[in-house]
N, C-alpha and C. Protein backbone atom coordinates (compact mmCIF):
# COMPACT_ATOMS: atom_id res chain seq x y z
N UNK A 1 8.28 -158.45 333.20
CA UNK A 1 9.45 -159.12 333.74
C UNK A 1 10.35 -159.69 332.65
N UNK A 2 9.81 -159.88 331.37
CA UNK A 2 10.40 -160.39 329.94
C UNK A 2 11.53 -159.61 329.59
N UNK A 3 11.44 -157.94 329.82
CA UNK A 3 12.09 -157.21 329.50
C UNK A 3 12.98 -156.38 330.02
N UNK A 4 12.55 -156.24 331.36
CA UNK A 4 13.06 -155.90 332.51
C UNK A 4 14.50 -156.58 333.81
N UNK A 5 15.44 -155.90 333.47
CA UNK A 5 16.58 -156.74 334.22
C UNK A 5 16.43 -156.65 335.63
N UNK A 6 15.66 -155.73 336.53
CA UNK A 6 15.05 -155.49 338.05
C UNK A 6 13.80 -155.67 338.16
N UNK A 7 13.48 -156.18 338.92
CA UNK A 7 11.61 -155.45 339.22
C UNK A 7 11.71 -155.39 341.03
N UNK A 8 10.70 -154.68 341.56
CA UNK A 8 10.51 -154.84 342.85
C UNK A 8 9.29 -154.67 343.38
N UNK A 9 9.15 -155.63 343.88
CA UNK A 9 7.29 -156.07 344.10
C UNK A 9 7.54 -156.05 345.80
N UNK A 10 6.34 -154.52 345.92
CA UNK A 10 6.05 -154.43 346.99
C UNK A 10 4.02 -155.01 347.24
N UNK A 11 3.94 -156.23 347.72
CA UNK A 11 2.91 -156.72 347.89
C UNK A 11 2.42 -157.62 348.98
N UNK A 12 1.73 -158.64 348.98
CA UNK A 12 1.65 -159.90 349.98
C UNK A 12 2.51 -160.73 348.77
N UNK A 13 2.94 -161.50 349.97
CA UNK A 13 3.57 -163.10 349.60
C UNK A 13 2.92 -164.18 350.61
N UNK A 14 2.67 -165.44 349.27
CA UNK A 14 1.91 -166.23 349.78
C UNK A 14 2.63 -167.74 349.51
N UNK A 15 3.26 -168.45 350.85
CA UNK A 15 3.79 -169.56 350.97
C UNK A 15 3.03 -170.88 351.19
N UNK A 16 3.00 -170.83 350.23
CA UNK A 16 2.26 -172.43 350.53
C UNK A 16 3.28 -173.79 350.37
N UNK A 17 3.10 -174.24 351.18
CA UNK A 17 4.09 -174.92 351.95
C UNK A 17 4.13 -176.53 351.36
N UNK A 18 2.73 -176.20 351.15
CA UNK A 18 2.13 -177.89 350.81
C UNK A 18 1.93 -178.13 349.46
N UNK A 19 2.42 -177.08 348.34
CA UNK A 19 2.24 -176.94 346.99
C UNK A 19 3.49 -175.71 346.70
N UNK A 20 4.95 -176.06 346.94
CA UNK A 20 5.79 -174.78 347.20
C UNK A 20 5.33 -174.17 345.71
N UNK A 21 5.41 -175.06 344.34
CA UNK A 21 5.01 -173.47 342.85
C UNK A 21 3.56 -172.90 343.06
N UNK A 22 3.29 -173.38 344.20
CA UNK A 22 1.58 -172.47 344.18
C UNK A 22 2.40 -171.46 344.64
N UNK A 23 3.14 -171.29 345.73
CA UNK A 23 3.42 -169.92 346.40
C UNK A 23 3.82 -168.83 345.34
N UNK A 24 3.38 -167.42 345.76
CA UNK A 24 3.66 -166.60 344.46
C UNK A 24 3.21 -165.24 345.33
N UNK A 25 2.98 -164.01 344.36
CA UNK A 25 2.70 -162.80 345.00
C UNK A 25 1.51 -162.48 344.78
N UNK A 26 0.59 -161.70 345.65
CA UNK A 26 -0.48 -161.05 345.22
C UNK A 26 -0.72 -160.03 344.58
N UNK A 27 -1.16 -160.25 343.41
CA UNK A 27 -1.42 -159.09 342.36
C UNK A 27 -2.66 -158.44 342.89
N UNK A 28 -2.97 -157.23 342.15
CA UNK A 28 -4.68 -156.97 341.84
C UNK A 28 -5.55 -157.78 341.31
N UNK A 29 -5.03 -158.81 340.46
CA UNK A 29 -6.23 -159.43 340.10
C UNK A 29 -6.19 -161.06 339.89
N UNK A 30 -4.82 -161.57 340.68
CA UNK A 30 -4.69 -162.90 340.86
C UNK A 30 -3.25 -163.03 341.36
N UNK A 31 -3.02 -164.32 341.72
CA UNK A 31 -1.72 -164.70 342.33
C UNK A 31 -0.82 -164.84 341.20
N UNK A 32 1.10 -164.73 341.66
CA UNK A 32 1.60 -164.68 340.33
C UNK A 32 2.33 -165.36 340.81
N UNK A 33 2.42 -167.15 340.12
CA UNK A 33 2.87 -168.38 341.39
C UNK A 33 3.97 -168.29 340.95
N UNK A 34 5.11 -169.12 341.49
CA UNK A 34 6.15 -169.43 341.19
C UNK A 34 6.45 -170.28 339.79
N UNK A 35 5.29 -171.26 339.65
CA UNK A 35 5.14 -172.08 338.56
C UNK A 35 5.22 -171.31 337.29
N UNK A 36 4.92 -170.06 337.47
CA UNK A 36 5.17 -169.12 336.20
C UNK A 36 5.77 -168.47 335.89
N UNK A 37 6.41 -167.95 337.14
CA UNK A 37 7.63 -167.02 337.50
C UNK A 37 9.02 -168.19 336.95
N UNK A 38 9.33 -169.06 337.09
CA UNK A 38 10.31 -169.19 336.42
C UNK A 38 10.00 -169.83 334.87
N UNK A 39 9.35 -170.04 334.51
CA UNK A 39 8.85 -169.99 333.06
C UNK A 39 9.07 -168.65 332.24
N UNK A 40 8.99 -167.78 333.07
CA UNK A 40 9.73 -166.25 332.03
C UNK A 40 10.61 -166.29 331.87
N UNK A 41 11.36 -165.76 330.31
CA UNK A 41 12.65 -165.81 329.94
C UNK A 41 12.95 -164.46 329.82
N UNK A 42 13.71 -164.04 330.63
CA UNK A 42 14.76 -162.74 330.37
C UNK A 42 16.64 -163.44 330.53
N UNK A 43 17.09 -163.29 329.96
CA UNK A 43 18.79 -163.32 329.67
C UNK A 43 19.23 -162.51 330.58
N UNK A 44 18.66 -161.18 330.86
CA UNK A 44 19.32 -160.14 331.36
C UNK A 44 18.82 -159.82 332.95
N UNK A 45 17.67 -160.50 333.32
CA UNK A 45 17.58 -160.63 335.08
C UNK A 45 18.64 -160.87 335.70
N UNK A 46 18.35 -159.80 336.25
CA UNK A 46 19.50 -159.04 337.14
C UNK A 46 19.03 -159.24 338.82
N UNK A 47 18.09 -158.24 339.26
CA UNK A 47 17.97 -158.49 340.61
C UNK A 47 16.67 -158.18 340.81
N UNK A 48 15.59 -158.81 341.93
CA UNK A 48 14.68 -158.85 342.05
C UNK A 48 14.51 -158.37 343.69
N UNK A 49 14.09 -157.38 344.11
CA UNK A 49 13.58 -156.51 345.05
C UNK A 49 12.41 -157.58 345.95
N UNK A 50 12.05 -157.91 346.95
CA UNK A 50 10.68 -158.88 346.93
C UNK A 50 10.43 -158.05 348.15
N UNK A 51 9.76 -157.19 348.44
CA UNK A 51 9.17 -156.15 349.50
C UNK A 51 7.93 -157.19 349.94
N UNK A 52 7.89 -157.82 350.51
CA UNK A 52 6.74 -158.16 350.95
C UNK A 52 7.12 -159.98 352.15
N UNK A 53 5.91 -160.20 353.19
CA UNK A 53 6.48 -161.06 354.30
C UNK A 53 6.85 -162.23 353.69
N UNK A 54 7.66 -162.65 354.52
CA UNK A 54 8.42 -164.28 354.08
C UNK A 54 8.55 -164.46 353.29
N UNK A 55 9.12 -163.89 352.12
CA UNK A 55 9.66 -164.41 350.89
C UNK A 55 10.45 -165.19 351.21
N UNK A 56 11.64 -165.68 352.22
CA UNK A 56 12.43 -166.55 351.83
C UNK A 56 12.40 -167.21 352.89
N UNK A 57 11.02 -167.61 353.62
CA UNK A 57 10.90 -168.55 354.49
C UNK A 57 10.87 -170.27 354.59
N UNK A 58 10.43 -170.51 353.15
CA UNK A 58 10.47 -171.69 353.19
C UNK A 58 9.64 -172.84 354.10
N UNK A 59 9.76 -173.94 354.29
CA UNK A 59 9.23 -175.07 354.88
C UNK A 59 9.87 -175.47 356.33
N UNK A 60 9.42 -175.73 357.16
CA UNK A 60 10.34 -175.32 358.71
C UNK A 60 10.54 -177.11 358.87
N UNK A 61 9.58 -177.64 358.31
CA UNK A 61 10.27 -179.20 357.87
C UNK A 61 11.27 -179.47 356.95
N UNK A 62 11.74 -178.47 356.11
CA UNK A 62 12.95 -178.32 355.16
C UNK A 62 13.59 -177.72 355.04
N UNK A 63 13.95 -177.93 356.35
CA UNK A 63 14.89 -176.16 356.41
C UNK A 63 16.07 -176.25 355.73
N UNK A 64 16.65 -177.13 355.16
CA UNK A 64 17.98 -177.11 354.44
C UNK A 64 17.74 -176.95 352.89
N UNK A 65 16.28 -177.04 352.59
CA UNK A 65 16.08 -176.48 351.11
C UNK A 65 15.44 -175.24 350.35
N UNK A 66 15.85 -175.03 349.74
CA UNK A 66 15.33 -173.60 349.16
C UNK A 66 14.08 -173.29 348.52
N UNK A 67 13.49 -173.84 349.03
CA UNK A 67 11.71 -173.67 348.22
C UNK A 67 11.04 -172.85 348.72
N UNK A 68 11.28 -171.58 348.27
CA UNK A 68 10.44 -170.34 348.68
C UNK A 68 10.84 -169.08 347.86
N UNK A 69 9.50 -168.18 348.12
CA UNK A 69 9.34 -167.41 346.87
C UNK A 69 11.00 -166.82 345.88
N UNK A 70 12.46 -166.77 347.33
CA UNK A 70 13.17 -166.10 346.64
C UNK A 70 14.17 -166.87 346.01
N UNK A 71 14.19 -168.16 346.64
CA UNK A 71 14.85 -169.09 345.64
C UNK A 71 14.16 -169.47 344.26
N UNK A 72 12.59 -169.27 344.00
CA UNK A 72 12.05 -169.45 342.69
C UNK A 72 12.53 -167.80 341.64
N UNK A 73 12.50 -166.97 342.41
CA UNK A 73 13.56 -165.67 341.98
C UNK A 73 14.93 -166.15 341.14
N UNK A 74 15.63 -166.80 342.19
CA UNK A 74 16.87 -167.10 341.67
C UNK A 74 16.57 -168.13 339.92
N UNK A 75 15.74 -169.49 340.55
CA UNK A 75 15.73 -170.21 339.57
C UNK A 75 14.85 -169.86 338.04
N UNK A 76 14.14 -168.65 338.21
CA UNK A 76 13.69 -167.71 336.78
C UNK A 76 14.69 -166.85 336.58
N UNK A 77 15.93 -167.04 337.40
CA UNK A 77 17.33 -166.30 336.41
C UNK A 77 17.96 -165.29 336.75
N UNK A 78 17.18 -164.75 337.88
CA UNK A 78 17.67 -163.41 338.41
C UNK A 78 19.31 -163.63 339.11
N UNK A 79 19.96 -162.47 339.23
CA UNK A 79 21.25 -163.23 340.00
C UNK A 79 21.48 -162.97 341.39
N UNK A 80 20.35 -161.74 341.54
CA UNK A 80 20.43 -161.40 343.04
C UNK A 80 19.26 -161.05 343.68
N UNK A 81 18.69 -161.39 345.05
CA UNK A 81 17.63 -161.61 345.38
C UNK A 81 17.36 -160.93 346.87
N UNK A 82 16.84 -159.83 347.06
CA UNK A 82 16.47 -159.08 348.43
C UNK A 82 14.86 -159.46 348.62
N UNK A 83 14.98 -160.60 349.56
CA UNK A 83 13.76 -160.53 350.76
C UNK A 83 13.82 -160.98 352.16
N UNK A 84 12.27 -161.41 353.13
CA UNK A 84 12.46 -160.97 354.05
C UNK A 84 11.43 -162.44 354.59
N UNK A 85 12.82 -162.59 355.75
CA UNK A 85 12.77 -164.20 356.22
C UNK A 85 11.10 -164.21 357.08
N UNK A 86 10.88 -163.29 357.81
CA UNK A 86 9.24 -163.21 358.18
C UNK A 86 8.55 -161.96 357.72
N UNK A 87 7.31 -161.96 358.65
CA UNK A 87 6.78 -160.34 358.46
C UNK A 87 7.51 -159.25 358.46
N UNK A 88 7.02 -158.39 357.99
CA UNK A 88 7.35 -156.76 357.59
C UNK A 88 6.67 -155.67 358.13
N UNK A 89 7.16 -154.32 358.48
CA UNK A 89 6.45 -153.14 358.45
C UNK A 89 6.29 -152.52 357.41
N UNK A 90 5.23 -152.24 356.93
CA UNK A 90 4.89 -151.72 355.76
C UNK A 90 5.83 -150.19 356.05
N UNK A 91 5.68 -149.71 356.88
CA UNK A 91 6.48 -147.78 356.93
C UNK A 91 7.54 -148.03 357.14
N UNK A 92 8.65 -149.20 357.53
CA UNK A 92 9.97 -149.51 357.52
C UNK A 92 10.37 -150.15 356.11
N UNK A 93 9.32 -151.07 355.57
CA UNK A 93 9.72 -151.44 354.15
C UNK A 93 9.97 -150.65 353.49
N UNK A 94 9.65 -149.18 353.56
CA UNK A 94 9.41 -148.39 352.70
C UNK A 94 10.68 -147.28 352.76
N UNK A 95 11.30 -147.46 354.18
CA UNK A 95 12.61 -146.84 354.56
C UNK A 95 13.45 -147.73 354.31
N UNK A 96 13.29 -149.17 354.18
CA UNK A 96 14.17 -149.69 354.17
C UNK A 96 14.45 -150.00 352.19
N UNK A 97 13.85 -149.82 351.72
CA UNK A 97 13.92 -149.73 349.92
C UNK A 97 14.20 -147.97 349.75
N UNK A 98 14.18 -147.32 350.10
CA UNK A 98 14.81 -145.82 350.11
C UNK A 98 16.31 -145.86 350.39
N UNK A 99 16.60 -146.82 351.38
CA UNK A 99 18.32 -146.61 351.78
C UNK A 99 18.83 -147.51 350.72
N UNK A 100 18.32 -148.39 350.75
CA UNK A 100 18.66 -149.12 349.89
C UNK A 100 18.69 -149.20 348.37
N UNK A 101 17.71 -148.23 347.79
CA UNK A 101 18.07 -148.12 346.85
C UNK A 101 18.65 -146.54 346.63
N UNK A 102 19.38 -146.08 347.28
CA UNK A 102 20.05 -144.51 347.23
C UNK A 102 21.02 -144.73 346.81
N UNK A 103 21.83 -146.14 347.98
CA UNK A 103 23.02 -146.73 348.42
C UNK A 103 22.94 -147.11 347.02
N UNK A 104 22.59 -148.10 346.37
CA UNK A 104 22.66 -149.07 345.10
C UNK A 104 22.83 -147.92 343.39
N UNK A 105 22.23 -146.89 343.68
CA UNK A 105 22.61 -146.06 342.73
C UNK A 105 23.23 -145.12 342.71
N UNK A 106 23.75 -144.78 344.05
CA UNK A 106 24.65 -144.14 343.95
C UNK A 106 25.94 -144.30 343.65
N UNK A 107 26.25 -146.05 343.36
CA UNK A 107 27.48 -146.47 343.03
C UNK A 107 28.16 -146.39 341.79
N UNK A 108 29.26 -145.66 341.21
CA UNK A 108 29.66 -145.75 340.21
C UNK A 108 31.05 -146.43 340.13
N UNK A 109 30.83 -147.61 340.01
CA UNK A 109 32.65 -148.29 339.64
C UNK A 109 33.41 -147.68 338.87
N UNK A 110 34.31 -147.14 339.31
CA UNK A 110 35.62 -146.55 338.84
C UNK A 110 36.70 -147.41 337.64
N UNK A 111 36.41 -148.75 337.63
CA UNK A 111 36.87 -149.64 336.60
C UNK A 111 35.44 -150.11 335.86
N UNK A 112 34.56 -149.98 336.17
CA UNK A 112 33.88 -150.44 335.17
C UNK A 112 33.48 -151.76 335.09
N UNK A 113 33.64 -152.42 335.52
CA UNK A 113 33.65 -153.76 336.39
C UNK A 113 31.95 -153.85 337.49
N UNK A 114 30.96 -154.66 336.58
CA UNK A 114 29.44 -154.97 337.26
C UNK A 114 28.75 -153.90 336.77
N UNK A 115 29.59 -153.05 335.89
CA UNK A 115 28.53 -152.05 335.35
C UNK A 115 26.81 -152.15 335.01
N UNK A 116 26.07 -151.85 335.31
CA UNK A 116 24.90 -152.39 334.87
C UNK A 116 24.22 -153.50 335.49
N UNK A 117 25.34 -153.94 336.59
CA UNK A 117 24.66 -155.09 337.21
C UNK A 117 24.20 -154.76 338.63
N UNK A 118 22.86 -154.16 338.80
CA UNK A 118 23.08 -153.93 340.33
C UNK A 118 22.98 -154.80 341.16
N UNK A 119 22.73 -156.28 341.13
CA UNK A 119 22.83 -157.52 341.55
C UNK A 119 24.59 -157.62 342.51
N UNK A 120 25.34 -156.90 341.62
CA UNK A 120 26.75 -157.08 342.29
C UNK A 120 26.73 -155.91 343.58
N UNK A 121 26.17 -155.03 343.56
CA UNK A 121 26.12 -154.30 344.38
C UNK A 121 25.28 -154.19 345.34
N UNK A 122 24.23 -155.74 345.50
CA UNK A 122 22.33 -155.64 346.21
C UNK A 122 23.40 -155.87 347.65
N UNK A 123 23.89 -156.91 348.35
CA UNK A 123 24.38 -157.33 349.41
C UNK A 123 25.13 -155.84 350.19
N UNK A 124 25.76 -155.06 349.48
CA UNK A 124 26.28 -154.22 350.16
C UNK A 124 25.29 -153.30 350.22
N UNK A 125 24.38 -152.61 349.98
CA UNK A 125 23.35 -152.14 349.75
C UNK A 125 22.85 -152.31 351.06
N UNK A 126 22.16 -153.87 350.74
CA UNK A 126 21.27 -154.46 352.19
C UNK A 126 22.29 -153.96 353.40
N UNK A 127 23.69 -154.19 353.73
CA UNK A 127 24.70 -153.95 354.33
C UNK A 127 24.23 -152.27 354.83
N UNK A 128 24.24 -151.41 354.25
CA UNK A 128 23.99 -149.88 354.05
C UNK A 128 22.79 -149.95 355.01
N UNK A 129 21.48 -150.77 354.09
CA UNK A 129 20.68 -149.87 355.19
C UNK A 129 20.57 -150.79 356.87
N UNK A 130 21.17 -151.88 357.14
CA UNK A 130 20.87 -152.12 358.52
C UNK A 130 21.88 -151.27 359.16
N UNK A 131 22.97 -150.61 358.44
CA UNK A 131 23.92 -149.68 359.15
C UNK A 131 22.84 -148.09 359.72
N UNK A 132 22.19 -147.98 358.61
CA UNK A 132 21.04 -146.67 358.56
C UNK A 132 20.18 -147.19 359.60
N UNK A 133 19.73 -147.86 359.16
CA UNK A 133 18.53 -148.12 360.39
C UNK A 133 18.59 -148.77 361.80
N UNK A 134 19.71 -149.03 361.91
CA UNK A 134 19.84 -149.05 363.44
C UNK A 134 20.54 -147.38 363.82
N UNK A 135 21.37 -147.15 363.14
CA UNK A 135 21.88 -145.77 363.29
C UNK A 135 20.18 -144.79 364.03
N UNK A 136 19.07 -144.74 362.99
CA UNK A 136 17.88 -144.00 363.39
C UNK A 136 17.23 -144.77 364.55
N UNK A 137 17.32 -145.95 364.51
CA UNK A 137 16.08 -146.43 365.42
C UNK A 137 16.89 -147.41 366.77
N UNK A 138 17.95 -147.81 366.60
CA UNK A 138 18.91 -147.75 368.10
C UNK A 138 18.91 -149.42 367.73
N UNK A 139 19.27 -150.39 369.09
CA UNK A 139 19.21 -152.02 369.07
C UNK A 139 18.09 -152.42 369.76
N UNK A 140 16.62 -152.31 369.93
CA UNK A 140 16.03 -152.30 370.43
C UNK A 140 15.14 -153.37 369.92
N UNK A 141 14.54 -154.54 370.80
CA UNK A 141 13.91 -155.65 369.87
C UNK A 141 13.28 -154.95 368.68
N UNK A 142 11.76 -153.91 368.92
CA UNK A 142 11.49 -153.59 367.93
C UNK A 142 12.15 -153.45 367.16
N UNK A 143 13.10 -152.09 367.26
CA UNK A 143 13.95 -151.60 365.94
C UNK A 143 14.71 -153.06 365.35
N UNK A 144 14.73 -153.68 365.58
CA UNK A 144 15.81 -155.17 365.14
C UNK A 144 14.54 -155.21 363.81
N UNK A 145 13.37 -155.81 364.30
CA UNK A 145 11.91 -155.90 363.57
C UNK A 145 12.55 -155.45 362.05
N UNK A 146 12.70 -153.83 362.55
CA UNK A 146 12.68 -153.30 360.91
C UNK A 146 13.72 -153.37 359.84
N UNK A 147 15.24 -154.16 360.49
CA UNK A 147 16.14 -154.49 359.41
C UNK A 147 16.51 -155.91 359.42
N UNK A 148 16.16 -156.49 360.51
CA UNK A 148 16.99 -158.08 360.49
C UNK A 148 15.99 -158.90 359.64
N UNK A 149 14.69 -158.80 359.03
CA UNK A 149 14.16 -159.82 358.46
C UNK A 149 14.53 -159.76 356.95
N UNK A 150 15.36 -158.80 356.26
CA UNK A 150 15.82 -158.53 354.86
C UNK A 150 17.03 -159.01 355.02
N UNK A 151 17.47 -160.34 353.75
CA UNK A 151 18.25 -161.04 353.31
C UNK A 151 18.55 -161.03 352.11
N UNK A 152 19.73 -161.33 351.28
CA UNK A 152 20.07 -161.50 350.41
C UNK A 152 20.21 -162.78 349.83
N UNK A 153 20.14 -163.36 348.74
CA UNK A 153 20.79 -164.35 347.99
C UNK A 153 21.20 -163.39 346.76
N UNK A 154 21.95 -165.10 346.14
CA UNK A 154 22.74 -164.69 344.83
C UNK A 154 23.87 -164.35 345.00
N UNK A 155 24.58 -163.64 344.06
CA UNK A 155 25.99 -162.78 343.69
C UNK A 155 26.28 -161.34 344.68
């Protein structure tokens, strides 16, 4: 993550509510809390992908503050932040980071302007695929399931 201006962690996320820098992601071989996650220094974090449930759920006693996995995203520097306010389908997460990232690289600014930043381009992106995925799967509570819990922060 030192070196890297994206990453995208498709895993569990774990909110702990009652210790918000305990909350962090599940690795293979330990949790990777928030308390550490913004302790990494990259200059050049750009945008952070967070595939996995409730990243940006937060405290339902605090609902006006940002203490959850994707605001600790923001505050280790990143400028733009895609996750997902509850649970997930693992086979829609997986359609839904395909549209989304097709949409995001397929963009080439014509002025040159955010070059390199795909952070400027994550929101319209997210935009892209709830257009895609209701397009395939209709307005149907379920189908809602597979695009309304992916949010953006940042730029």
């Amino acid at each position: 993550m030192s070196v890297h201006n994206s990453i995208h962690l498709a895993c569990h996320g774990i909110q702990d509510t009652s210790h918000p820098l305990h909350s962090g992601f599940a690795m293979c071989d330990a949790r990777l809390e928030l308390s550490e996650l913004i302790k990494i220094q990259n200059a050049h974090a750009d945008l952070a992908f967070l595939s996995a449930c409730q990243t940006s759920t937060g405290d339902k006693l605090l609902a006006e503050e940002a203490v959850h996995l994707a605001g600790g995203m923001l505050a280790a520097g990143y400028r733009g932040v895609v996750s997902t306010m509850w649970m997930i389908n693992d086979q829609h997460a997986v359609e839904v980071a395909k549209y989304f990232y097709n949409n995001l690289l397929s963009y080439r600014p014509e002025s040159g302007e955010g070059e390199g930043l795909m952070s400027a381009r994550a929101a319209y992106a997210l935009h892209h695929v709830s257009e895609r995925m209701r397009e395939r799967l209709g307005n149907s509570e379920d189908a809602l399931h597979a695009w309304v819990p992916y949010v953006h922060f940042g730029i």
